[in-house]
PDB file of N, CA and C in Angstrom:
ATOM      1  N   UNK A   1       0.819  -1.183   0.000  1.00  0.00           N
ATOM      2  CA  UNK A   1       0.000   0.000   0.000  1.00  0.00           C
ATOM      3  C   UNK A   1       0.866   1.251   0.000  1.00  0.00           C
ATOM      4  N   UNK A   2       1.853   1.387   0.627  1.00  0.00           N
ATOM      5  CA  UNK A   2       2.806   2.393   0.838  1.00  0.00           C
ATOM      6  C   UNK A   2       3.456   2.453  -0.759  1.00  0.00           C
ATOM      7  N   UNK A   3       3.703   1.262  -1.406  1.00  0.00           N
ATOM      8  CA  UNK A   3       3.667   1.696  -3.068  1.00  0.00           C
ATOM      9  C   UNK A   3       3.101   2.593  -3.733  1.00  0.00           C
ATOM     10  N   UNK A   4       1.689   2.491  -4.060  1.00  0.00           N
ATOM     11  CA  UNK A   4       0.541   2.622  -4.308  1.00  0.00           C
ATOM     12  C   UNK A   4       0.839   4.442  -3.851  1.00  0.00           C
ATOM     13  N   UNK A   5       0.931   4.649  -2.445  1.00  0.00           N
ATOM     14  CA  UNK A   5       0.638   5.578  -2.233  1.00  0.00           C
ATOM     15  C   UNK A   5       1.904   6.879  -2.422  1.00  0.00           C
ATOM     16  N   UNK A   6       3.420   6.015  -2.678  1.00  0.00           N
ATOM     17  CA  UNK A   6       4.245   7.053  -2.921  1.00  0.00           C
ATOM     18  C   UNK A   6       4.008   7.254  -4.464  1.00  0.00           C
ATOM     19  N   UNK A   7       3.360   6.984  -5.025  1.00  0.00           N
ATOM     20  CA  UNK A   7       2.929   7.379  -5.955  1.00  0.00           C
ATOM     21  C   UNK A   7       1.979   8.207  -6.712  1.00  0.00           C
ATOM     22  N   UNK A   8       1.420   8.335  -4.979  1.00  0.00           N
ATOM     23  CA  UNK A   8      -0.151   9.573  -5.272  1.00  0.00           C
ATOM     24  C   UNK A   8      -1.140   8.919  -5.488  1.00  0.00           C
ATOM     25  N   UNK A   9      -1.182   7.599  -5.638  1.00  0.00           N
ATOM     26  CA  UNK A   9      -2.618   6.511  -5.750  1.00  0.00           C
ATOM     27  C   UNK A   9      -3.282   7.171  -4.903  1.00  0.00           C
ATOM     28  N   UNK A  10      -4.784   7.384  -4.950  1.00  0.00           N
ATOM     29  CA  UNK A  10      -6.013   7.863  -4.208  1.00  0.00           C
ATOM     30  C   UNK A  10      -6.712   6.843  -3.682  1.00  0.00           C
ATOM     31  N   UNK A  11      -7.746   6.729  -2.902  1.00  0.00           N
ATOM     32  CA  UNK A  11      -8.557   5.930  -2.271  1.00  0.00           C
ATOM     33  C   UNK A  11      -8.404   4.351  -2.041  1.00  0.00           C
ATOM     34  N   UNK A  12      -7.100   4.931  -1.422  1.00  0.00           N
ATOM     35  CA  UNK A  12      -6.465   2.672  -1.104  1.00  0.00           C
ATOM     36  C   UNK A  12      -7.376   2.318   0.013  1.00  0.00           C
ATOM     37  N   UNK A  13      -7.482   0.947  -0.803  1.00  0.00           N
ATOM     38  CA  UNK A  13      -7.971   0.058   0.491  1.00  0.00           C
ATOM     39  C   UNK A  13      -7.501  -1.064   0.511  1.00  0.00           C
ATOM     40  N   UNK A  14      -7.979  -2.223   1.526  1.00  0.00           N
ATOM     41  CA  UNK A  14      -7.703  -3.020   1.498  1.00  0.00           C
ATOM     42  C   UNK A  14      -8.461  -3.949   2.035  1.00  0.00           C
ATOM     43  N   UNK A  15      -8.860  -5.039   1.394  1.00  0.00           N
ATOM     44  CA  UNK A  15      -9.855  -6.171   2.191  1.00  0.00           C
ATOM     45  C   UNK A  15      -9.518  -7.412   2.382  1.00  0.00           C
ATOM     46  N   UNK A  16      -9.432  -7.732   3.912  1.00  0.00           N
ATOM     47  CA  UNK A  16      -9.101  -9.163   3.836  1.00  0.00           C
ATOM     48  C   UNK A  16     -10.477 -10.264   3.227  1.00  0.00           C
ATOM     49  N   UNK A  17     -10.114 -10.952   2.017  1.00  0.00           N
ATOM     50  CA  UNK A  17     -10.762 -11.713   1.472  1.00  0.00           C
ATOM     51  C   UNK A  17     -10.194 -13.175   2.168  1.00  0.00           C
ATOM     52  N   UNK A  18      -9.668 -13.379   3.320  1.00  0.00           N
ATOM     53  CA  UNK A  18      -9.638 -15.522   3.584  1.00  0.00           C
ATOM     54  C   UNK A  18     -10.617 -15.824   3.775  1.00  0.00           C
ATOM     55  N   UNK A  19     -12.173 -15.231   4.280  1.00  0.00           N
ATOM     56  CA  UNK A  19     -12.874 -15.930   4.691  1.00  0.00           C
ATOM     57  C   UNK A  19     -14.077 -15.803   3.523  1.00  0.00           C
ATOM     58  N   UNK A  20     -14.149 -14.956   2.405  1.00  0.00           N
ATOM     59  CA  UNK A  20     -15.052 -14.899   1.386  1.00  0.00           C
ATOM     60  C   UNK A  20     -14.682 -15.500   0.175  1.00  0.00           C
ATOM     61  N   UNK A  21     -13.008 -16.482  -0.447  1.00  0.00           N
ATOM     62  CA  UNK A  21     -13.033 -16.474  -0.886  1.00  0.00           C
ATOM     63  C   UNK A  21     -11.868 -16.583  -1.496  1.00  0.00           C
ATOM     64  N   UNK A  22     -11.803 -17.998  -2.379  1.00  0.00           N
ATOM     65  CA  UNK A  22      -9.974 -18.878  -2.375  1.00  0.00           C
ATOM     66  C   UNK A  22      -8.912 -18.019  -3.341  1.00  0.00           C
ATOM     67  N   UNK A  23      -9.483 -16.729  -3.788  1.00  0.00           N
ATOM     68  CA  UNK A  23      -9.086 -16.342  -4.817  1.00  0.00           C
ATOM     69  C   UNK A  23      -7.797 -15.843  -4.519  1.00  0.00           C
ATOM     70  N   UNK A  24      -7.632 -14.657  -3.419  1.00  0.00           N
ATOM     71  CA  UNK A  24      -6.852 -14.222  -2.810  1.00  0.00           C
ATOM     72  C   UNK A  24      -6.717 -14.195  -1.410  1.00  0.00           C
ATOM     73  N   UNK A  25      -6.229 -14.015  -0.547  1.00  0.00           N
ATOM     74  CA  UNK A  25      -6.134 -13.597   0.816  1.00  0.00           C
ATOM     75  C   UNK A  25      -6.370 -12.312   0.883  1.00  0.00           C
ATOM     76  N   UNK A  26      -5.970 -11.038  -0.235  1.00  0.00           N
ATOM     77  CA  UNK A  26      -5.875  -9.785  -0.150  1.00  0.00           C
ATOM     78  C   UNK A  26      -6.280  -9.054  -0.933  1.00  0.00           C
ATOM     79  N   UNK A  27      -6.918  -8.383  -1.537  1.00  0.00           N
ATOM     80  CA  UNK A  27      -7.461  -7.552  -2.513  1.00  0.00           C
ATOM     81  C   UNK A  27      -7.088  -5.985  -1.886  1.00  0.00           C
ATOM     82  N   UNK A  28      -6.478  -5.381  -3.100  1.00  0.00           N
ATOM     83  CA  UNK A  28      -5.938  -3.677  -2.941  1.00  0.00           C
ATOM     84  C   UNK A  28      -6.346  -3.108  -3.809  1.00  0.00           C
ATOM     85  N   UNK A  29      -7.270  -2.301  -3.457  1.00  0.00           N
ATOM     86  CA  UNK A  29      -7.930  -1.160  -4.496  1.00  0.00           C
ATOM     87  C   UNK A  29      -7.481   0.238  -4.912  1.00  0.00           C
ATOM     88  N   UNK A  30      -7.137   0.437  -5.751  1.00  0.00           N
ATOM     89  CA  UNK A  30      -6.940   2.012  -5.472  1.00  0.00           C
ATOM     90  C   UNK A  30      -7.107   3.202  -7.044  1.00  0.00           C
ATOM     91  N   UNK A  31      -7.361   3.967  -6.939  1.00  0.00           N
ATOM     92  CA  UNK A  31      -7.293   5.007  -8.095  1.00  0.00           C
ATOM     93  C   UNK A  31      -6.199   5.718  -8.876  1.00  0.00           C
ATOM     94  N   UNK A  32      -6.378   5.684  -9.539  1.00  0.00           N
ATOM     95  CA  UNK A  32      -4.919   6.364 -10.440  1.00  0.00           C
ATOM     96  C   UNK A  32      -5.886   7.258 -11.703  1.00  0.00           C
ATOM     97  N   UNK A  33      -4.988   7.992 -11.745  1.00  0.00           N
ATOM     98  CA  UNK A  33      -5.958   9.602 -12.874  1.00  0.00           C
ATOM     99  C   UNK A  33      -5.053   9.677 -13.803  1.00  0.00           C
ATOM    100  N   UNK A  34      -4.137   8.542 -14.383  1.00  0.00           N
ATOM    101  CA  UNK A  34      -3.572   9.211 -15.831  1.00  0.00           C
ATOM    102  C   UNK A  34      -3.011   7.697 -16.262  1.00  0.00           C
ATOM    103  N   UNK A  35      -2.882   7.099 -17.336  1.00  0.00           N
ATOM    104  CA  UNK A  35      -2.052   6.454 -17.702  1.00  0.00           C
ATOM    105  C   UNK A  35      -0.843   6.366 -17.184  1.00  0.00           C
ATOM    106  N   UNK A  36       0.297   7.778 -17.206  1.00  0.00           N
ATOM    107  CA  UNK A  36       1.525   7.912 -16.859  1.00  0.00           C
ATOM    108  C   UNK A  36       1.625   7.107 -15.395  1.00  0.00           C
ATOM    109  N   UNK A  37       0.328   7.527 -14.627  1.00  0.00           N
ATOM    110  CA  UNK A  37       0.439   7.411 -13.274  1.00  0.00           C
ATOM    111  C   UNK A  37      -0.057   5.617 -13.105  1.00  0.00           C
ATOM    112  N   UNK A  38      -0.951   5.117 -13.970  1.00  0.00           N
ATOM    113  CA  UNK A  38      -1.239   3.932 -13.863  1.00  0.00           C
ATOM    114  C   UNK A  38      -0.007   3.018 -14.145  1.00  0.00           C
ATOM    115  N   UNK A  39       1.002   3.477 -14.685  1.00  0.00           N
ATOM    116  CA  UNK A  39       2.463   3.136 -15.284  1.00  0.00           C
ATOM    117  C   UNK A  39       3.373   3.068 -13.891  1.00  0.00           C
ATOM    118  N   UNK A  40       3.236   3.929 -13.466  1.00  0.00           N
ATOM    119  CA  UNK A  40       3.867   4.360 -12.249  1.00  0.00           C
ATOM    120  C   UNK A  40       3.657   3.456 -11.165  1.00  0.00           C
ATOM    121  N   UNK A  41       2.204   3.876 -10.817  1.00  0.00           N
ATOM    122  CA  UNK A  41       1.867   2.500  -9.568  1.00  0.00           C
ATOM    123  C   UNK A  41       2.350   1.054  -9.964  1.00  0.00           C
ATOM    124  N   UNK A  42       2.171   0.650 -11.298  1.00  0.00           N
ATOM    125  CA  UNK A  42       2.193  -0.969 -10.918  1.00  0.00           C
ATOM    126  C   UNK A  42       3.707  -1.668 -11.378  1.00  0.00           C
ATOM    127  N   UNK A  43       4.389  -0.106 -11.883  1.00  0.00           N
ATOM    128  CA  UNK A  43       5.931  -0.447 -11.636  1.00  0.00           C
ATOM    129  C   UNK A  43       6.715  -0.370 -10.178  1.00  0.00           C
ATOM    130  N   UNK A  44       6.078   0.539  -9.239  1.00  0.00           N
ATOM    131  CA  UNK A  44       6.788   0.632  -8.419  1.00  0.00           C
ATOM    132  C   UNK A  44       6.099  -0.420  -7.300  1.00  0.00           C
ATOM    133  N   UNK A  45       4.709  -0.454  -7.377  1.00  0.00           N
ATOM    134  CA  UNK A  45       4.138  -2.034  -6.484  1.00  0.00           C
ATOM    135  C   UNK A  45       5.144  -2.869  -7.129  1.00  0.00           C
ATOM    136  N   UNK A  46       5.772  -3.371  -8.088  1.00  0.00           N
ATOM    137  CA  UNK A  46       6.282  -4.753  -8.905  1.00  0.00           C
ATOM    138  C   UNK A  46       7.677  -4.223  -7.940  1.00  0.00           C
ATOM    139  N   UNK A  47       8.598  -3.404  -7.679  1.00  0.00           N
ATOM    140  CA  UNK A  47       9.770  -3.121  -7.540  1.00  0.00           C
ATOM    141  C   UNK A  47       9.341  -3.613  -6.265  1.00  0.00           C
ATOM    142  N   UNK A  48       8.434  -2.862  -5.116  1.00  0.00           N
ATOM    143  CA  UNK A  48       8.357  -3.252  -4.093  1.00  0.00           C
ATOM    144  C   UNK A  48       7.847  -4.367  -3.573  1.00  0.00           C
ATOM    145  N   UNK A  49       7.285  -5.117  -4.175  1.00  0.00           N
ATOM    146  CA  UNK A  49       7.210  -6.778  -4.431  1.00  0.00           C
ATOM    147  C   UNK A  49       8.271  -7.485  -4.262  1.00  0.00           C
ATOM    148  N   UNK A  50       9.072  -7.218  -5.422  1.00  0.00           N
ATOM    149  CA  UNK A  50      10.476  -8.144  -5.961  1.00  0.00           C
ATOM    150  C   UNK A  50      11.672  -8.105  -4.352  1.00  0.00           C
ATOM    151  N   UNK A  51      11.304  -6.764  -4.014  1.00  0.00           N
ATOM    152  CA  UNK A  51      12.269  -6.465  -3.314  1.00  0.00           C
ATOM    153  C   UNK A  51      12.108  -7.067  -1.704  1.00  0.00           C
ATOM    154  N   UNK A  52      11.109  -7.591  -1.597  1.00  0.00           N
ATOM    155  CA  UNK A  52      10.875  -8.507  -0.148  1.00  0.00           C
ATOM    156  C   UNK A  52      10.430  -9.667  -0.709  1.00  0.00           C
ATOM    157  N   UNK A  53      11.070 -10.483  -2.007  1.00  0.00           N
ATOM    158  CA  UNK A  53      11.037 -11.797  -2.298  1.00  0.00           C
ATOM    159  C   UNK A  53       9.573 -12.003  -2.968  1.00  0.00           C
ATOM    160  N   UNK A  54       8.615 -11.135  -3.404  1.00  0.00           N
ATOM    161  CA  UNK A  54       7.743 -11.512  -4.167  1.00  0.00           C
ATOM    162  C   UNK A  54       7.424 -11.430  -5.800  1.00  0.00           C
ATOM    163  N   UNK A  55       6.746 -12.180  -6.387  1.00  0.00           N
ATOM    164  CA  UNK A  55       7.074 -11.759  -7.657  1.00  0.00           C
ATOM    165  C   UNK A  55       5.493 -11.973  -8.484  1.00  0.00           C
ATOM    166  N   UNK A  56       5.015 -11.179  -9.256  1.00  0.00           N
ATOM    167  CA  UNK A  56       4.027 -10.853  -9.989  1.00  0.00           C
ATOM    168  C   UNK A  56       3.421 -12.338 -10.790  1.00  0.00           C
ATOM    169  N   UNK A  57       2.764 -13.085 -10.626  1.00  0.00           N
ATOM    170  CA  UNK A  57       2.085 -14.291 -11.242  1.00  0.00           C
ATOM    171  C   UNK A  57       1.294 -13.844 -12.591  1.00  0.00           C
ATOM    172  N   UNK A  58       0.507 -12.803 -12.633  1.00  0.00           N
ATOM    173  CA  UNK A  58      -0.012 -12.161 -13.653  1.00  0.00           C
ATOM    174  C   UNK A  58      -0.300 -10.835 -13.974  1.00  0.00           C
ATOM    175  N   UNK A  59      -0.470 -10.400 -15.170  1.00  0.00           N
ATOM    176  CA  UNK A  59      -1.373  -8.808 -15.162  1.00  0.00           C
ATOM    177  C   UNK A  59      -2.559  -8.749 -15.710  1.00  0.00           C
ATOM    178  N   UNK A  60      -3.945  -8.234 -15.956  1.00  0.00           N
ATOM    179  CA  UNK A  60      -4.945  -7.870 -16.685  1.00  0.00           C
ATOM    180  C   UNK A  60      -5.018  -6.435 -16.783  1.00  0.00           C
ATOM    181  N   UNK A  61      -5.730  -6.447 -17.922  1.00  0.00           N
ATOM    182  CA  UNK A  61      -6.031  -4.605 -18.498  1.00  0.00           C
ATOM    183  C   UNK A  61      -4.572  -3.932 -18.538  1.00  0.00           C
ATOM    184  N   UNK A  62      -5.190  -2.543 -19.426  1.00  0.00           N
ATOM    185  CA  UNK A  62      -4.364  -2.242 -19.593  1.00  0.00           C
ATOM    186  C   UNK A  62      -4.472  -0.495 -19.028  1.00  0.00           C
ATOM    187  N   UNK A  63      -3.350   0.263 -18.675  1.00  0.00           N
ATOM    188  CA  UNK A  63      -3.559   1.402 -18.499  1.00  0.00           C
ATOM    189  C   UNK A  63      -4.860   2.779 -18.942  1.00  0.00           C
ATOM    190  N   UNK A  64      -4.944   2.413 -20.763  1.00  0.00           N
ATOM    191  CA  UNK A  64      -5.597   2.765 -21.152  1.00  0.00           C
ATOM    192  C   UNK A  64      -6.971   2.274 -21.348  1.00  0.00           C
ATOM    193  N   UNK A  65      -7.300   1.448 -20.813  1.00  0.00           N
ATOM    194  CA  UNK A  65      -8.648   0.529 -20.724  1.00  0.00           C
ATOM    195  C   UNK A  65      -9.520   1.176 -18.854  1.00  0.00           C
ATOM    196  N   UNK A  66      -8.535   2.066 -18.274  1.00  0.00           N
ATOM    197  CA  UNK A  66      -8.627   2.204 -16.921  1.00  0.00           C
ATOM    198  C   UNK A  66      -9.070   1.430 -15.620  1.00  0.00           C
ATOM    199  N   UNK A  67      -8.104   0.004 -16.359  1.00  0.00           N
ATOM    200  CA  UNK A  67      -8.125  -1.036 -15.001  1.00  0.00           C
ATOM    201  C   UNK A  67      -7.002  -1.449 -15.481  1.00  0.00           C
ATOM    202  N   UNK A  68      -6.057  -2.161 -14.410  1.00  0.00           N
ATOM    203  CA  UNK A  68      -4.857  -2.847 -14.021  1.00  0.00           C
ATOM    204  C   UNK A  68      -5.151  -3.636 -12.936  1.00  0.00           C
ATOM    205  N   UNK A  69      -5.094  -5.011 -13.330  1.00  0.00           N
ATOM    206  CA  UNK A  69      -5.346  -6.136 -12.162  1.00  0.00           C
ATOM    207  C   UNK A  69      -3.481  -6.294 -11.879  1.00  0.00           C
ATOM    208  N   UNK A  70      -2.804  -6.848 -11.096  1.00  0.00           N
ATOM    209  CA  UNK A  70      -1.492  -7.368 -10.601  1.00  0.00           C
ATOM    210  C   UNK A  70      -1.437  -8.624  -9.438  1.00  0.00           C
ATOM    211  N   UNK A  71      -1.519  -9.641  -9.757  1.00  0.00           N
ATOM    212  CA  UNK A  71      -1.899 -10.313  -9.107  1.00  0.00           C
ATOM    213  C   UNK A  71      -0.458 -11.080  -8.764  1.00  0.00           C
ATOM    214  N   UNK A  72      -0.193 -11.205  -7.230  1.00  0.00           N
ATOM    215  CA  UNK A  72       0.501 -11.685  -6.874  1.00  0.00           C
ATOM    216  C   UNK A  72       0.435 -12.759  -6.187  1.00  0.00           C
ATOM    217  N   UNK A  73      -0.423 -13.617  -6.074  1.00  0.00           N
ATOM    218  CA  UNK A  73      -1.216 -15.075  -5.836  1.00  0.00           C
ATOM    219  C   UNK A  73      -1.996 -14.334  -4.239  1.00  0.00           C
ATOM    220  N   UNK A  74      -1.062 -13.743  -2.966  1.00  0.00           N
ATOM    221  CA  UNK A  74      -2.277 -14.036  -2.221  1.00  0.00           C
ATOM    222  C   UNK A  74      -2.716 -12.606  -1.848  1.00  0.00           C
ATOM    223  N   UNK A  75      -1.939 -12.082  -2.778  1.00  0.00           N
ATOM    224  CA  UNK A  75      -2.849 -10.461  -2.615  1.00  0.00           C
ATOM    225  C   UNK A  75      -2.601 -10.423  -4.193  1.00  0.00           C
ATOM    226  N   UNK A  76      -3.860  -8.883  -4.411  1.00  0.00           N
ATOM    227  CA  UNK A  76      -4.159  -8.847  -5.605  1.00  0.00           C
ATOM    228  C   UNK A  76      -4.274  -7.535  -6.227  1.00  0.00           C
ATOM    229  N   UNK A  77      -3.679  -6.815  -6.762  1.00  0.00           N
ATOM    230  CA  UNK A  77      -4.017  -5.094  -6.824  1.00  0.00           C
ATOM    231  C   UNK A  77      -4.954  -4.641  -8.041  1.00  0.00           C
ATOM    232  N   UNK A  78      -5.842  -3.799  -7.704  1.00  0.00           N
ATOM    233  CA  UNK A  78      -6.946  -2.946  -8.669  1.00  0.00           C
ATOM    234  C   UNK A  78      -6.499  -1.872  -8.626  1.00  0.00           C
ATOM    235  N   UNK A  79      -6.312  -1.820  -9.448  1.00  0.00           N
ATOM    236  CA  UNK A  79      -5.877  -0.119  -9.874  1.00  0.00           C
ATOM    237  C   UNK A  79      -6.935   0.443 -11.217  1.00  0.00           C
ATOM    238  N   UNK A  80      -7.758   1.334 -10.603  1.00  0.00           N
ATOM    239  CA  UNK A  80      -8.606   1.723 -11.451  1.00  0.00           C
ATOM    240  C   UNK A  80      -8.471   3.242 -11.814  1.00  0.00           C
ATOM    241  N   UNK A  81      -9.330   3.786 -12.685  1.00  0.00           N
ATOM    242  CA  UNK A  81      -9.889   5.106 -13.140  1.00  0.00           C
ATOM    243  C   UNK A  81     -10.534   5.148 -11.992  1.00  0.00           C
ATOM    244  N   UNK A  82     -11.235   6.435 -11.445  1.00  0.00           N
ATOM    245  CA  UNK A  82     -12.285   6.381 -10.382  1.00  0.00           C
ATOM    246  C   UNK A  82     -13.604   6.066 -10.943  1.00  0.00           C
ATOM    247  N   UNK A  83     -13.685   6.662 -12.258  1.00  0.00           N
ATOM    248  CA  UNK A  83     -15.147   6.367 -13.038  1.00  0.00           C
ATOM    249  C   UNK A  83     -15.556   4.419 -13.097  1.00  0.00           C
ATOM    250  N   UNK A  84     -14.685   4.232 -13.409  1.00  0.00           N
ATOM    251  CA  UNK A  84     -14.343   2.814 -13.686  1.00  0.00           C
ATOM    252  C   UNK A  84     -14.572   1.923 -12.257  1.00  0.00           C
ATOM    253  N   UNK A  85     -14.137   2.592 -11.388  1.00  0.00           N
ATOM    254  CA  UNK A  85     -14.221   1.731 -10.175  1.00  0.00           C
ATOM    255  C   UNK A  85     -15.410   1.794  -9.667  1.00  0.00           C
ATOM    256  N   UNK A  86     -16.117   3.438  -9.516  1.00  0.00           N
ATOM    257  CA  UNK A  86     -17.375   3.526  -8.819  1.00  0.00           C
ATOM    258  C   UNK A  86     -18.178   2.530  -9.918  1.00  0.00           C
ATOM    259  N   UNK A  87     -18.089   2.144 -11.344  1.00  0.00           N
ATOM    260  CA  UNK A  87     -19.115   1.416 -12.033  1.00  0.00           C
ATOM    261  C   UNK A  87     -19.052  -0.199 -11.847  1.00  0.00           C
ATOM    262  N   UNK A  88     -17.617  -1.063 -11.509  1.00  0.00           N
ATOM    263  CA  UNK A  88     -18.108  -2.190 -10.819  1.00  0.00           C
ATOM    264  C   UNK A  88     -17.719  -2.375  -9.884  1.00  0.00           C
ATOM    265  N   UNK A  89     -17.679  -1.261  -8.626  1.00  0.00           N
ATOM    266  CA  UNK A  89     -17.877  -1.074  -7.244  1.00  0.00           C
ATOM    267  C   UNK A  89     -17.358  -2.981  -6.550  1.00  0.00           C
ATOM    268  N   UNK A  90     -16.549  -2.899  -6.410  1.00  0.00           N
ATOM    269  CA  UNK A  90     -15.632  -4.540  -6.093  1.00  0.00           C
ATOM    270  C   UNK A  90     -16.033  -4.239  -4.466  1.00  0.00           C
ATOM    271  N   UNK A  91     -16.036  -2.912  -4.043  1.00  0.00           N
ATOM    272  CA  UNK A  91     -16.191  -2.919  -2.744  1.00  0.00           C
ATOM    273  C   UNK A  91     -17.206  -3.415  -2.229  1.00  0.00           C
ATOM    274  N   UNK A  92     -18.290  -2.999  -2.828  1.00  0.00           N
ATOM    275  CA  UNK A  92     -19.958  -3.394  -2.672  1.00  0.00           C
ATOM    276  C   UNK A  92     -19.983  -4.927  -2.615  1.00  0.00           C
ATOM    277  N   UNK A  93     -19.638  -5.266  -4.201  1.00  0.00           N
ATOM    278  CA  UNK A  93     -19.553  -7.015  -4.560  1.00  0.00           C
ATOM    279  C   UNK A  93     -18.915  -7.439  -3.261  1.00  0.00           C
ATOM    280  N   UNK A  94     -17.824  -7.406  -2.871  1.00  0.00           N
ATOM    281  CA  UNK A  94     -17.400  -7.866  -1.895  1.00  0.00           C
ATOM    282  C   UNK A  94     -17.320  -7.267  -0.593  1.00  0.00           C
ATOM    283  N   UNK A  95     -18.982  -6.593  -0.340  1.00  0.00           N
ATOM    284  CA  UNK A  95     -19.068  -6.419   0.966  1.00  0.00           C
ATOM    285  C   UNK A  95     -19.103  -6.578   2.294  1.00  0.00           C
ATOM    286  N   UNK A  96     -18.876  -8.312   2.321  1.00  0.00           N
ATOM    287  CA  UNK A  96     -18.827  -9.116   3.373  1.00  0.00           C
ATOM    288  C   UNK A  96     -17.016  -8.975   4.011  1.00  0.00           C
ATOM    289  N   UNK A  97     -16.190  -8.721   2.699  1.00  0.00           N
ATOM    290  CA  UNK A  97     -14.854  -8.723   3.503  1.00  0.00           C
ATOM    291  C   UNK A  97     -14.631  -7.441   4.371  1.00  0.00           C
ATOM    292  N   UNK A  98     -13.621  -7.887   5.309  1.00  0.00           N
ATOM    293  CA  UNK A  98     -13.318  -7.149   6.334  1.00  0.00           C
ATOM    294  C   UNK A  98     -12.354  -6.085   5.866  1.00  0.00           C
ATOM    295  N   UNK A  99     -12.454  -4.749   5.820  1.00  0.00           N
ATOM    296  CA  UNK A  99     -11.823  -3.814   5.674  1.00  0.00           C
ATOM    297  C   UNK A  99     -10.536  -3.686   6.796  1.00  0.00           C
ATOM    298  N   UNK A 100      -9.343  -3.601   6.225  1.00  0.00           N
ATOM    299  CA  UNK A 100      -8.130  -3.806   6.742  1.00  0.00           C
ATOM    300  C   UNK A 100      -7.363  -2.488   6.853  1.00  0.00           C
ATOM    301  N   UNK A 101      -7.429  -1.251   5.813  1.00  0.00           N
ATOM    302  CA  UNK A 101      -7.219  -0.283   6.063  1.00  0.00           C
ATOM    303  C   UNK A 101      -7.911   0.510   4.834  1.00  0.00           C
ATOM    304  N   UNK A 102      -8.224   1.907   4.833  1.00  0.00           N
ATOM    305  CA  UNK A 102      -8.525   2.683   3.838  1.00  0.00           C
ATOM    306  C   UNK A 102      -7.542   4.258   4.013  1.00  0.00           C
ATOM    307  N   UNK A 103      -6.985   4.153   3.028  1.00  0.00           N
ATOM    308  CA  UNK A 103      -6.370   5.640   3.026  1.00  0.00           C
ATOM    309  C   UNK A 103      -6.861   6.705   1.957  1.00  0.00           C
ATOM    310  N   UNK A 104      -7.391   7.707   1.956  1.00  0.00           N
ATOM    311  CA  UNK A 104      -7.784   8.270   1.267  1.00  0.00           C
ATOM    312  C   UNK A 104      -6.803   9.267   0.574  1.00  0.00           C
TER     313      UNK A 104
END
């Protein structure tokens, strides 16, 4: 999250998903307002990954599509447009998980 956020990412969160759901342990949400900046976050989440022994399993979307999935098997990062996020609201869908932190 501290990635995410030296980067100026907006509205991080975080939900523990173990008990809703085998997909991840962790789901990280957050906003990004430019391509450049969607570039930014999920290079410097990947640096700060690598750098405490973790390493990226997959990506979806693309900057310009205004979603970036990064999935690192037991956490998982969303990086959206804000338009994009308020329209499939992951928070809502997965309103049963437990909110772990939100930084605005």
């Amino acid at each position: 999250m501290d990635a995410i956020a030296e980067k100026l990412g907006s509205d991080i969160i975080m939900l523990d998903m173990q008990e809703i759901t085998l997909l991840a342990d962790y789901f990280i949400l957050c906003n990004a307002d430019s391509t450049p900046q969607f570039k930014a976050i999920s290079e410097h989440v990947d640096e700060r990954a690598t750098a405490v022994g973790g390493h990226r399993l997959h990506v979806e979307g693309q900057p310009s599509s205004g979603w970036v999935l990064l999935d690192y098997g037991l956490v998982v990062v969303h990086i959206f447009e804000p338009r994009l996020r308020a329209y499939y609201n992951l928070e809502g869908l997965w309103n049963k998980a437990r909110l772990v932190v939100h930084v605005q």
